[in-house]
N, C-alpha and C. Protein backbone atom coordinates (compact mmCIF):
# COMPACT_ATOMS: atom_id res chain seq x y z
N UNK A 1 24.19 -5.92 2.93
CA UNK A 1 24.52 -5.25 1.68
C UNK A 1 23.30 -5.20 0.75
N UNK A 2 22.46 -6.16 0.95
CA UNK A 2 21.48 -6.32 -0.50
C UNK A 2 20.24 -5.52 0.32
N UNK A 3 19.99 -5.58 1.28
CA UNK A 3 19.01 -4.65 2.26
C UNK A 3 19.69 -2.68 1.68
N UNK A 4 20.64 -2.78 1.90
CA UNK A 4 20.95 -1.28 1.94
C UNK A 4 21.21 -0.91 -0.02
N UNK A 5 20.98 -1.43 -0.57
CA UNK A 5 21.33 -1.84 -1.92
C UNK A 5 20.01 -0.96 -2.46
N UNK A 6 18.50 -2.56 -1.82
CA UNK A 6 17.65 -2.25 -2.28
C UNK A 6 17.06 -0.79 -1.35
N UNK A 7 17.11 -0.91 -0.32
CA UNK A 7 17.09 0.80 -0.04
C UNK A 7 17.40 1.80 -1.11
N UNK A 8 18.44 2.15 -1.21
CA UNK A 8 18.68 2.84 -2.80
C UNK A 8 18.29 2.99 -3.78
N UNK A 9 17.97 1.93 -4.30
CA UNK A 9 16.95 1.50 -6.03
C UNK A 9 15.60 2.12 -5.14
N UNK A 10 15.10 1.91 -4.21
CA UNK A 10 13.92 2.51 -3.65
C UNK A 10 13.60 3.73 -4.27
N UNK A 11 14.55 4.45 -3.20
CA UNK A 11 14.50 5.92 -2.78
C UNK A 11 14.48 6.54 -4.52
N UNK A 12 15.82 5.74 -5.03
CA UNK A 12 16.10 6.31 -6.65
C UNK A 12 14.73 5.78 -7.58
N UNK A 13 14.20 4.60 -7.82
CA UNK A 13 13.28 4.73 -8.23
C UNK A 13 11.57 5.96 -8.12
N UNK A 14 12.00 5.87 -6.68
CA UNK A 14 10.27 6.81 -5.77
C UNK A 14 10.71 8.24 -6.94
N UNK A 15 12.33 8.53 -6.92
CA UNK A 15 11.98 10.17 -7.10
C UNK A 15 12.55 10.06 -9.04
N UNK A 16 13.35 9.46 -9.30
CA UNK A 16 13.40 9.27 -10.96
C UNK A 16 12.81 8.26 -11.85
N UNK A 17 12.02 7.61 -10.80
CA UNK A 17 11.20 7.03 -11.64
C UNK A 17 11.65 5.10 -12.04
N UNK A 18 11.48 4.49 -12.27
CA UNK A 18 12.30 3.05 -12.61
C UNK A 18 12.86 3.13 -13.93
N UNK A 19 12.35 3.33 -15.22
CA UNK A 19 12.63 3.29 -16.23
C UNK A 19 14.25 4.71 -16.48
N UNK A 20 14.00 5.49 -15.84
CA UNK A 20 14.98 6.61 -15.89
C UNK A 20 16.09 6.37 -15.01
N UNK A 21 15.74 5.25 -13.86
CA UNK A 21 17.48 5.12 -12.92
C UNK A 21 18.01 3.71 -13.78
N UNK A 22 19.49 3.96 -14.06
CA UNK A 22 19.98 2.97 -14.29
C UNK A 22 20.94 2.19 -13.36
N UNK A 23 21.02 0.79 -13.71
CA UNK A 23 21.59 -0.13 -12.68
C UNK A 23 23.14 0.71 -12.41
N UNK A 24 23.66 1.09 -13.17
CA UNK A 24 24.94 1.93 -12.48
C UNK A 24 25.17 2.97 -11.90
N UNK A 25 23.71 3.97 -11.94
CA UNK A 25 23.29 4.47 -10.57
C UNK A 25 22.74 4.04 -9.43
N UNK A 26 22.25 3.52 -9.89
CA UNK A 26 21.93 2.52 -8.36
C UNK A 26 23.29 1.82 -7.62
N UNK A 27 24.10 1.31 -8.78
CA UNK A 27 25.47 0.75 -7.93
C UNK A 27 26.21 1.76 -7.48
N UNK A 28 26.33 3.41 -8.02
CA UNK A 28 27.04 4.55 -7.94
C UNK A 28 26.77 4.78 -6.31
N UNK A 29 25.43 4.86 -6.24
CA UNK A 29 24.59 5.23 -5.22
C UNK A 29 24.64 4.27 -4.01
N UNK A 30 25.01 3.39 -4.20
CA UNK A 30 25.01 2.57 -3.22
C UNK A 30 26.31 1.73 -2.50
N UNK A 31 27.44 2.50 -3.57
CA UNK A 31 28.46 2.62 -3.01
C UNK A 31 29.38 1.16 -3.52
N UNK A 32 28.65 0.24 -4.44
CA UNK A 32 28.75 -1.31 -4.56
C UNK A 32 28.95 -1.18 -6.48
N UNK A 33 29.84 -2.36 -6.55
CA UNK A 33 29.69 -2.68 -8.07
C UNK A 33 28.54 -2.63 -8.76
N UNK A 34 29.12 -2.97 -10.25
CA UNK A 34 27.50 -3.52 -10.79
C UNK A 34 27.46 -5.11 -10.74
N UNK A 35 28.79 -5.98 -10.53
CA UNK A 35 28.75 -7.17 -10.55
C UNK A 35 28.07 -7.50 -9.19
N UNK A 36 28.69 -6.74 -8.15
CA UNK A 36 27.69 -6.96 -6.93
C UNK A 36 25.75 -6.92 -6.63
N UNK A 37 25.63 -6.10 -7.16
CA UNK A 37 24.25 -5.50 -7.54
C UNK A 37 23.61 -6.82 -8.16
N UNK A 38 23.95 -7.24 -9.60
CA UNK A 38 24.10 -8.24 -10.31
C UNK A 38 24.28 -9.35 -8.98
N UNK A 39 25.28 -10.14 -8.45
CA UNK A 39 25.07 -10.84 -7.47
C UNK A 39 24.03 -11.39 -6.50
N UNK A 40 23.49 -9.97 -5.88
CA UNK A 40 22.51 -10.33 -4.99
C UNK A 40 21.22 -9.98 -5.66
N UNK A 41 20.67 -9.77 -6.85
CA UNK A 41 19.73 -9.05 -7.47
C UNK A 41 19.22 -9.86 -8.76
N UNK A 42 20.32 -10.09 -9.72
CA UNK A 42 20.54 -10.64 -11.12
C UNK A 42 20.25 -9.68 -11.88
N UNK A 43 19.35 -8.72 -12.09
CA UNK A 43 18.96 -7.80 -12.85
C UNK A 43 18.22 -6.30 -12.28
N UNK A 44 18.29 -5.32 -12.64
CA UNK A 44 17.18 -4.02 -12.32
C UNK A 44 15.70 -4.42 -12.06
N UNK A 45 15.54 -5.71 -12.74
CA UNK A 45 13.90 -6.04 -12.66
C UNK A 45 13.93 -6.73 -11.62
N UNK A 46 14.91 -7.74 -11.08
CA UNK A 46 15.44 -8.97 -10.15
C UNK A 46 14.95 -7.62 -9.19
N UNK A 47 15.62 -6.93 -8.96
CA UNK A 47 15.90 -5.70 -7.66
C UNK A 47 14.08 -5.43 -7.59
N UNK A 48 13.49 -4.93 -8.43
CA UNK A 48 12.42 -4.49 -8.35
C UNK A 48 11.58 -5.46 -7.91
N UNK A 49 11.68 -6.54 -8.41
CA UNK A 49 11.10 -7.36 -7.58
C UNK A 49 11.11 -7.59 -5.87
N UNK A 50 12.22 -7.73 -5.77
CA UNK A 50 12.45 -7.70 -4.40
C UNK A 50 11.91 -6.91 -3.39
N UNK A 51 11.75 -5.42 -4.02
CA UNK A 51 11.35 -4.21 -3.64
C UNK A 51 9.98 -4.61 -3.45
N UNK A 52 9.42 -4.90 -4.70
CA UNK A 52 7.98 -4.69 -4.32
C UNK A 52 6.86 -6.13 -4.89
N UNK A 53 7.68 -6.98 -5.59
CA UNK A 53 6.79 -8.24 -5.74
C UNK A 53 6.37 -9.25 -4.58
N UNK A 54 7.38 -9.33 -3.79
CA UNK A 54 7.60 -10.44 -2.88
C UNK A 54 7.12 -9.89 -1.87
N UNK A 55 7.06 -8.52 -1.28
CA UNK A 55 6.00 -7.63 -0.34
C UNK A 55 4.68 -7.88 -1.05
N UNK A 56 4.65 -7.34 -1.72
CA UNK A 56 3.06 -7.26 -2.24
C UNK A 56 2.08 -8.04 -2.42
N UNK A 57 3.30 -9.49 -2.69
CA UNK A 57 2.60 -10.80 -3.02
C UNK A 57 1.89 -11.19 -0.58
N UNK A 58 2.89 -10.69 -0.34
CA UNK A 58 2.44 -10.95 0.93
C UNK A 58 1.66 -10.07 1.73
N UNK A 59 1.94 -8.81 0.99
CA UNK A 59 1.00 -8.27 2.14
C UNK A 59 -0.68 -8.77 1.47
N UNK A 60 -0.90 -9.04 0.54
CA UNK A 60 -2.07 -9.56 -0.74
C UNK A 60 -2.56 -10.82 0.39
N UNK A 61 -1.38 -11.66 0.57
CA UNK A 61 -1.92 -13.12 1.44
C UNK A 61 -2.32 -12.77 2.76
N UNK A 62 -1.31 -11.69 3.60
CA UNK A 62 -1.92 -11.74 4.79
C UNK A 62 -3.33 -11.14 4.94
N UNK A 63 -3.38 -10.22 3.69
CA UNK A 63 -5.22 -9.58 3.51
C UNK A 63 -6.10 -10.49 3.77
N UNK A 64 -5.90 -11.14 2.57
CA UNK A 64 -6.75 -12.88 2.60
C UNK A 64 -7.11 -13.60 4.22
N UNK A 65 -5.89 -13.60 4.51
CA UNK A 65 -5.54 -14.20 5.95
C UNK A 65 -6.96 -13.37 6.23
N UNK A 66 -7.08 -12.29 6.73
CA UNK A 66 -8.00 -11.54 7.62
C UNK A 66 -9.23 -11.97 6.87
N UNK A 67 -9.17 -11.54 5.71
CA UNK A 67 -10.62 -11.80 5.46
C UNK A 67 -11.57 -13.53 5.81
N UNK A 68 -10.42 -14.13 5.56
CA UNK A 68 -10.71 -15.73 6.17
C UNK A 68 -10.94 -16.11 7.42
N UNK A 69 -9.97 -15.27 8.29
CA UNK A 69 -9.93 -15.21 9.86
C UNK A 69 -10.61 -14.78 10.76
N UNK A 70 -10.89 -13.42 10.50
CA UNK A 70 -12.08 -11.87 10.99
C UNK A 70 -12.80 -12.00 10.92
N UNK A 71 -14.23 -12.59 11.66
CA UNK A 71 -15.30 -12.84 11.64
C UNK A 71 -16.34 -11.12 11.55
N UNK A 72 -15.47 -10.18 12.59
CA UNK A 72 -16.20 -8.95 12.71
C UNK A 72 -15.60 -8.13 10.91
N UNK A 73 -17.09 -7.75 10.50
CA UNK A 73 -16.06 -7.31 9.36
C UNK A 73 -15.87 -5.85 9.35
N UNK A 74 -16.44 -4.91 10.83
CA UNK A 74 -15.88 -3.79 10.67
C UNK A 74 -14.08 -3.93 11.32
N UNK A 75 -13.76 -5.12 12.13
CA UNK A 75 -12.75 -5.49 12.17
C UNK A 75 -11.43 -5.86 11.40
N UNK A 76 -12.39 -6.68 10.36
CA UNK A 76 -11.40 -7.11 9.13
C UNK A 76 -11.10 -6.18 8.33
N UNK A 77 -12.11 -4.93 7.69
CA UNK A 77 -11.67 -3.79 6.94
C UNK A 77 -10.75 -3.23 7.72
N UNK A 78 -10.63 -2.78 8.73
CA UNK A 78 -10.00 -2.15 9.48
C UNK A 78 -8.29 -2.58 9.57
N UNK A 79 -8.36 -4.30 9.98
CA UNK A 79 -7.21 -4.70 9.54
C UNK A 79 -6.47 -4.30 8.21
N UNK A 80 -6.94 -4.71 7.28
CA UNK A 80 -7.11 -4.87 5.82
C UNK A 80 -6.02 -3.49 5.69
N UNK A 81 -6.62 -2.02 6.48
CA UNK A 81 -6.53 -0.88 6.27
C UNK A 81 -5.38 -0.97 6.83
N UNK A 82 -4.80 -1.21 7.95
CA UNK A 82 -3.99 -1.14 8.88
C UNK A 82 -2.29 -2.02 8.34
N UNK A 83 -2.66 -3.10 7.90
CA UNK A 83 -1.56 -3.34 6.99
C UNK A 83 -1.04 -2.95 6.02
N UNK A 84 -2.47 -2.26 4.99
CA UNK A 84 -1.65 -1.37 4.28
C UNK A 84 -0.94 -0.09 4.69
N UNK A 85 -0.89 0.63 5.45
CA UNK A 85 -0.52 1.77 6.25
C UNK A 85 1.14 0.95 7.02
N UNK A 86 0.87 -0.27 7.63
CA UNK A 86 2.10 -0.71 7.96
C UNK A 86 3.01 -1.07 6.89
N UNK A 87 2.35 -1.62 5.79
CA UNK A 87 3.55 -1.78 4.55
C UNK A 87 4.11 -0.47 4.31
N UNK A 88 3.20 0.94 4.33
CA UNK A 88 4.31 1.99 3.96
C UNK A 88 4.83 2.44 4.76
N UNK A 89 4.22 2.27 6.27
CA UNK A 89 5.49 2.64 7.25
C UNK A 89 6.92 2.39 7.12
N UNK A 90 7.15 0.72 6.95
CA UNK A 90 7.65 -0.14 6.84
C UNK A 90 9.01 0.29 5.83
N UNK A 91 8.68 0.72 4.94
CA UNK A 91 9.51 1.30 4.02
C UNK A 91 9.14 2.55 3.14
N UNK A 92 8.99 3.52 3.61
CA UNK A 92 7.95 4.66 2.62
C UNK A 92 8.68 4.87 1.35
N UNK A 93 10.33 4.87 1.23
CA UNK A 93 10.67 4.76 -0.06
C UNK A 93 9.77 3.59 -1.32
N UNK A 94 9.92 2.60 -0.45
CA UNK A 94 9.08 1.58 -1.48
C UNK A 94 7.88 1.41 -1.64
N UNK A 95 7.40 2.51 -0.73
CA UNK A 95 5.49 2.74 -1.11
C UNK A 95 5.51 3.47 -1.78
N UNK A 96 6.72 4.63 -1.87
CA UNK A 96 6.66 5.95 -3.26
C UNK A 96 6.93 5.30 -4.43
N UNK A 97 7.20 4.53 -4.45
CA UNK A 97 7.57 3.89 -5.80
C UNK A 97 6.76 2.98 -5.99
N UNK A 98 6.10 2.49 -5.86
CA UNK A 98 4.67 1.51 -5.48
C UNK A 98 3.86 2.61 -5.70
N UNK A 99 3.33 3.68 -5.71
CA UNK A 99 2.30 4.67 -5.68
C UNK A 99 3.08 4.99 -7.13
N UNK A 100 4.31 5.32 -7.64
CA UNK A 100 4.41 6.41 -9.04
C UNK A 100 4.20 5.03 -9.80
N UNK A 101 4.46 3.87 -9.09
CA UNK A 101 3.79 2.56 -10.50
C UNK A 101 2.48 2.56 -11.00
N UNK A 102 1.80 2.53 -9.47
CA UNK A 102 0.29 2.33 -9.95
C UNK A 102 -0.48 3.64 -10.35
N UNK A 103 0.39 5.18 -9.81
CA UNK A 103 -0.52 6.30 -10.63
C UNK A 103 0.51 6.99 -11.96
N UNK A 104 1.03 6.16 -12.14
CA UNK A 104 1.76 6.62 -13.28
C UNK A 104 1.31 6.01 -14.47
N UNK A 105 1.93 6.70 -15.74
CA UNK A 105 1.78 6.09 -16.90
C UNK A 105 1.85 4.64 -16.76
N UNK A 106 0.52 4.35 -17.74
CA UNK A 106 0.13 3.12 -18.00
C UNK A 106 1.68 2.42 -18.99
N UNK A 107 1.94 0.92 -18.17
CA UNK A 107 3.39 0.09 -19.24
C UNK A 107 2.65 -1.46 -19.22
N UNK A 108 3.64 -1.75 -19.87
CA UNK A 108 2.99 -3.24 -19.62
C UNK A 108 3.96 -3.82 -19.05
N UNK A 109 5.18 -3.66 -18.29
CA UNK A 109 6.15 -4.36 -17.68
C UNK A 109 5.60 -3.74 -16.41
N UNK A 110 6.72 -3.62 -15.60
CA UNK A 110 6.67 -3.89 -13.88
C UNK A 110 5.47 -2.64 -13.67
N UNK A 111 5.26 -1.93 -14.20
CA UNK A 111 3.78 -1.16 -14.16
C UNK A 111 2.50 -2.11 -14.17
N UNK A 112 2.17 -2.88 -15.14
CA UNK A 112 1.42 -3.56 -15.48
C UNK A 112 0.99 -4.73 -14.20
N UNK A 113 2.44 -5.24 -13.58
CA UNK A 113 2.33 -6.07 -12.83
C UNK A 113 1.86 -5.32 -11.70
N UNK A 114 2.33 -4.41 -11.08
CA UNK A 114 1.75 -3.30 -9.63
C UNK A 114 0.36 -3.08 -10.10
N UNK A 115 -0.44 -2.70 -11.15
CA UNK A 115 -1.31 -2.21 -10.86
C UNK A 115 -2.45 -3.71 -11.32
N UNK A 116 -2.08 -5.02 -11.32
CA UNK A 116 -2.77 -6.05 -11.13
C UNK A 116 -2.88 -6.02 -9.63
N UNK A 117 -1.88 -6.15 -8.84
CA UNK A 117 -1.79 -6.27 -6.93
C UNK A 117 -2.54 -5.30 -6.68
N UNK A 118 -2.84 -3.64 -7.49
CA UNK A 118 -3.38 -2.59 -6.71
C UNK A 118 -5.13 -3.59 -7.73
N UNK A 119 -5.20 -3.85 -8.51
CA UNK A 119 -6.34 -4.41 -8.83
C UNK A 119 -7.28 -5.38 -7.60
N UNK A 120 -6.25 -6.44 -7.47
CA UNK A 120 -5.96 -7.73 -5.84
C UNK A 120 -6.80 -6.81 -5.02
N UNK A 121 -5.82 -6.10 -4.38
CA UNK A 121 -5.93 -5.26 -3.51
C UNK A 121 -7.37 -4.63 -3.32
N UNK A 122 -7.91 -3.79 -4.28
CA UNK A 122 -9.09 -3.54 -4.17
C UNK A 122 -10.21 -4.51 -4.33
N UNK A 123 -9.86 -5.29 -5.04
CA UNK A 123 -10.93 -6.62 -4.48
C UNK A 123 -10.98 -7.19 -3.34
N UNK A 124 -9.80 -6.94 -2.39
CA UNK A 124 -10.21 -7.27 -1.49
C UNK A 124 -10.90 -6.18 -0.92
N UNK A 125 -10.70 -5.22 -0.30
CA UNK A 125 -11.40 -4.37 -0.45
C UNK A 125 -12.74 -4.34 -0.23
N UNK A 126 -13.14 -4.54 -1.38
CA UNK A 126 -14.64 -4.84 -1.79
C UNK A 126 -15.22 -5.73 -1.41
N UNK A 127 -14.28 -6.99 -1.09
CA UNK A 127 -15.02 -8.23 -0.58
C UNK A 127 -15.16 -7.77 1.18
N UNK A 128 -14.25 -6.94 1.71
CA UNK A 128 -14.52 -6.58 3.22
C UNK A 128 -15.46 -5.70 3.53
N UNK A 129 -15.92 -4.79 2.52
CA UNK A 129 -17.16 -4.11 2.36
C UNK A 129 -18.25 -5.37 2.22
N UNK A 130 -18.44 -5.95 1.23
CA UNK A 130 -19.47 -6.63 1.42
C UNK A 130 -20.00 -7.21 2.53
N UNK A 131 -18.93 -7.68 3.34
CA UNK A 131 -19.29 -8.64 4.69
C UNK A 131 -20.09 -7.33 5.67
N UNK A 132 -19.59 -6.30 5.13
CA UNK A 132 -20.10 -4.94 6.05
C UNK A 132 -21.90 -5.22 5.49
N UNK A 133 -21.78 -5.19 4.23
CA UNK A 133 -23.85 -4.78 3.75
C UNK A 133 -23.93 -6.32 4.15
N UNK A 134 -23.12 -7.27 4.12
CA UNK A 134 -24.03 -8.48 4.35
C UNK A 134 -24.21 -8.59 6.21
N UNK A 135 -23.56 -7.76 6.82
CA UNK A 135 -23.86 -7.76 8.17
C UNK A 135 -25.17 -6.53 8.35
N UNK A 136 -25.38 -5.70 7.53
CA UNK A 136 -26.72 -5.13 7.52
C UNK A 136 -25.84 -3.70 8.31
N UNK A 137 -24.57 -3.30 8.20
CA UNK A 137 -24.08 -2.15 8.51
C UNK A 137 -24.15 -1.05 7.35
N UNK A 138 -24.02 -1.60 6.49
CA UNK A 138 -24.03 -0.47 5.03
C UNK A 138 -25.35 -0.97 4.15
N UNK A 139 -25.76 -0.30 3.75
CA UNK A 139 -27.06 -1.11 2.32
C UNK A 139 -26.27 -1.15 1.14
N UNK A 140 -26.85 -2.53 1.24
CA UNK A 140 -26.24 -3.57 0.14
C UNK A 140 -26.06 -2.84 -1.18
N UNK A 141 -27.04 -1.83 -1.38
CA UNK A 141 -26.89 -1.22 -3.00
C UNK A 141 -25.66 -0.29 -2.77
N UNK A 142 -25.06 -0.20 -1.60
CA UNK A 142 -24.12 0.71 -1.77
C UNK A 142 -22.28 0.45 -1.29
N UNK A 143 -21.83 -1.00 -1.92
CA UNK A 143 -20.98 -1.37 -1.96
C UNK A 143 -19.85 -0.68 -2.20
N UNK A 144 -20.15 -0.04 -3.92
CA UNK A 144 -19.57 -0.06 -4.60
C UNK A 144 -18.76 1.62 -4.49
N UNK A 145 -19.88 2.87 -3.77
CA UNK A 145 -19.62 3.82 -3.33
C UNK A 145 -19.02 3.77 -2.20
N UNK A 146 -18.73 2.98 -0.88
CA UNK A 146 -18.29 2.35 0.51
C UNK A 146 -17.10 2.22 -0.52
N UNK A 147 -16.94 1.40 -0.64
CA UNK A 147 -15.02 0.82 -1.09
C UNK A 147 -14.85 1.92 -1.91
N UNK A 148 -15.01 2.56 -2.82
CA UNK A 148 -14.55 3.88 -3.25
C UNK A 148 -13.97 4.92 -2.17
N UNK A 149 -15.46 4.93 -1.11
CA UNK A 149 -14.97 5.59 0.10
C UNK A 149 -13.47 5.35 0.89
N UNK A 150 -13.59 4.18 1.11
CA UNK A 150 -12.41 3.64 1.77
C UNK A 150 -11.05 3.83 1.15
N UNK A 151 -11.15 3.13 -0.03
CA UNK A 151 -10.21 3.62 -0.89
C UNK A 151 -9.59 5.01 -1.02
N UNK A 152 -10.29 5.80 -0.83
CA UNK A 152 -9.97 7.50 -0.93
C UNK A 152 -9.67 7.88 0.14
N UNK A 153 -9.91 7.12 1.18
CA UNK A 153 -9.14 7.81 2.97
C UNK A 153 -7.99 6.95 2.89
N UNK A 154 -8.03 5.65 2.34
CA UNK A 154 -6.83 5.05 2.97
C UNK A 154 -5.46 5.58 1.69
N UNK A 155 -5.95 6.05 0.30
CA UNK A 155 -4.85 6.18 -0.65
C UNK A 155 -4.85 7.93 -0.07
N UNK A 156 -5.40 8.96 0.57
CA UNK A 156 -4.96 10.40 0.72
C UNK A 156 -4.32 10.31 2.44
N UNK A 157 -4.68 9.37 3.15
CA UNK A 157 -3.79 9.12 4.05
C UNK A 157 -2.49 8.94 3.91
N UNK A 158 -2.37 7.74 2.84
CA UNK A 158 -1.00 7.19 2.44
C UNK A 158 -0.16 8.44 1.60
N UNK A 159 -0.82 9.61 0.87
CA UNK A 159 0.31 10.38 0.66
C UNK A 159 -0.11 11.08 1.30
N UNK A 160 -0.53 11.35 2.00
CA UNK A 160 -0.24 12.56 2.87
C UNK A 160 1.03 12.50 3.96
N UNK A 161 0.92 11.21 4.55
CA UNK A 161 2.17 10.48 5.12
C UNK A 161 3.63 10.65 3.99
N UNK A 162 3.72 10.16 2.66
CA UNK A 162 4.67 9.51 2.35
C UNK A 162 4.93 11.56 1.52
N UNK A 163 4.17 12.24 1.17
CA UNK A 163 4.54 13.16 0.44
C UNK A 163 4.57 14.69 1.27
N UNK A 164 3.54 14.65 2.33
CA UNK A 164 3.87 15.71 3.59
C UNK A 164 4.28 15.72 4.53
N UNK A 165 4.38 14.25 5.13
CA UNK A 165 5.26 13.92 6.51
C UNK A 165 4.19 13.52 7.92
N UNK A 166 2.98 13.95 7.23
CA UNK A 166 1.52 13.72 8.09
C UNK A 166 1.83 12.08 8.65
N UNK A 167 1.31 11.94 10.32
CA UNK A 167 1.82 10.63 10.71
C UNK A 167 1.14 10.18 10.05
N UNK A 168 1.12 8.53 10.34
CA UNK A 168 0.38 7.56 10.11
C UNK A 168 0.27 6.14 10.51
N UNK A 169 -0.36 6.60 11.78
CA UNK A 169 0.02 6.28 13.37
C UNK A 169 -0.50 4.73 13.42
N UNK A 170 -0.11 3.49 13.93
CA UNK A 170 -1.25 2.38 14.34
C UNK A 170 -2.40 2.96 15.07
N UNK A 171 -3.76 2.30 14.44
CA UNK A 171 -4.85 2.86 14.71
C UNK A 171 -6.07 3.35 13.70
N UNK A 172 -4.95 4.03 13.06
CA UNK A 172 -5.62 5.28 12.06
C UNK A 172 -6.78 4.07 10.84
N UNK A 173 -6.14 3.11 10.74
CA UNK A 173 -7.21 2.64 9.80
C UNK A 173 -8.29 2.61 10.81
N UNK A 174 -8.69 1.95 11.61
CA UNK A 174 -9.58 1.32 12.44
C UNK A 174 -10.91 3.04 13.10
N UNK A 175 -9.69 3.92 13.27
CA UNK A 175 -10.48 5.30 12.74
C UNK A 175 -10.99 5.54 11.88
N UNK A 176 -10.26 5.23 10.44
CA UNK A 176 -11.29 5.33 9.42
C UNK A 176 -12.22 5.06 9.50
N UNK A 177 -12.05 3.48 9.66
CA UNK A 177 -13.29 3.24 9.46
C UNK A 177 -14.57 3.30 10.04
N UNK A 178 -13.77 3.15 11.58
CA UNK A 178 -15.15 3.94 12.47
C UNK A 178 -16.14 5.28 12.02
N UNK A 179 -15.23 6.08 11.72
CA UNK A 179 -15.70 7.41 11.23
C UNK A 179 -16.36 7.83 9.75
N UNK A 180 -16.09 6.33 8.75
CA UNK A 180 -16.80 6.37 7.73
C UNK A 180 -18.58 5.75 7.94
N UNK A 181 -18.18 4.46 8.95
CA UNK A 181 -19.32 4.22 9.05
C UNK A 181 -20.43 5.03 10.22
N UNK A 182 -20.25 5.60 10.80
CA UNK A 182 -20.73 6.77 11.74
C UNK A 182 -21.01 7.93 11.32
N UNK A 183 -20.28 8.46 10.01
CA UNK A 183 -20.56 9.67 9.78
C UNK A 183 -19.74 10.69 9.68
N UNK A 184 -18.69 10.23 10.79
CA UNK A 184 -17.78 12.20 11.03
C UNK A 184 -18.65 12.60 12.82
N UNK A 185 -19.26 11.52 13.58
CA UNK A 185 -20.45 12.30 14.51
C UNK A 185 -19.73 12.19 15.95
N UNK A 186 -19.59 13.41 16.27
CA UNK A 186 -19.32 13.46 17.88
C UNK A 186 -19.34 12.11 18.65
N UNK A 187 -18.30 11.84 19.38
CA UNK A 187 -18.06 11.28 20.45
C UNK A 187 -17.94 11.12 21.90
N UNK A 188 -17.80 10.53 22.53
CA UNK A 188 -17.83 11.08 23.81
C UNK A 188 -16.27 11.26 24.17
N UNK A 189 -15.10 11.38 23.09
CA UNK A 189 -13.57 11.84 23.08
C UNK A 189 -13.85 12.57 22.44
N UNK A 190 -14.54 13.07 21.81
CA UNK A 190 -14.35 14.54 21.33
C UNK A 190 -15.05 15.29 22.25
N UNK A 191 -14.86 16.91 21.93
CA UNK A 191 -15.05 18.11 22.53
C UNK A 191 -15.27 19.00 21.98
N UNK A 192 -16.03 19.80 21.86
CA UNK A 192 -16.42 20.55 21.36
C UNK A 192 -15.66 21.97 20.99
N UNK A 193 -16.08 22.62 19.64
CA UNK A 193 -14.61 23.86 19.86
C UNK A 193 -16.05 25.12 19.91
């Protein structure tokens, strides 16, 4: 019940937004009281949390994990990339709503809190780039343009998936990144048109 609950507040948050669905649409919608809702939730913010604090807080640790673990660091970015792509597989309602937090109007409630994790987030980021110039794959003066880079394939991947339907297959990070640090340059799987 509280799985198919928060499904709902998802989907209803991704397309009206959090501040505009109220807890008795969400209970309307989900077919359940509001005392129920209330029950397994305690509050609209309780729910939101669920949705996306307690993911975020983990997908944040298992990042860490890699970066601590991954000795190769075109490996570890790659990971890094690859979990985020599996968190929105995972639930794309709750990555659309995770994406209208962090590119939406600036709040200081559950906005404020998403776009500290998307803050996290890109530090790590940056710290998996570095291990790249400190392995002598990227020059060091150019950190800061690299994680920008990355950042911009892995956030137009993620809507292109969650807003056109474009896959977003296991793999695809580890492509990225191959193909950022290479160039875009012929392979011996590619072919020529």
């Amino acid at each position: 019940m509280a799985q198919h609950i928060a499904g709902v507040a998802a989907r209803l948050f991704a397309t009206r937004g959090y501040d505009a669905t109220s807890v008795r649409t969400i209970a309307e919608e989900s077919g359940v009281t509001k005392p129920t809702l209330y029950y397994h939730f305690g509050s609209k913010e309780g729910l939101a949390q669920a949705l996306l604090t307690a993911p975020m807080t983990e997908l944040v640790a298992a990042n860490r994990a890699i970066l601590e673990a991954v000795s190769d660091p075109v490996e570890a970015l790659a990971r890094i990339i690859e979990a985020h792509f599996a968190f929105c597989r995972e639930d794309p309602d709750r990555a659309r709503f995770l994406f209208a937090l962090l590119f939406g109007p600036l709040g200081a409630g559950l906005e404020g809190e998403m776009k500290r994790f998307g803050d996290t987030f890109v530090g790590l980021i940056t710290e998996a780039v570095r291990h790249l110039a400190d392995a002598g794959l990227i020059a060091s003066g150019r950190v800061a343009d690299a994680t920008r880079a990355c950042r911009g394939l892995l956030v137009i991947a993620t809507l292109d998936f969650l807003y056109r339907g474009d896959p977003l297959e296991p793999g695809l990070g580890r492509r990225l990144v191959d193909d950022l640090l290479r160039g875009f340059t012929m392979d011996s799987r590619s072919t020529s048109v």
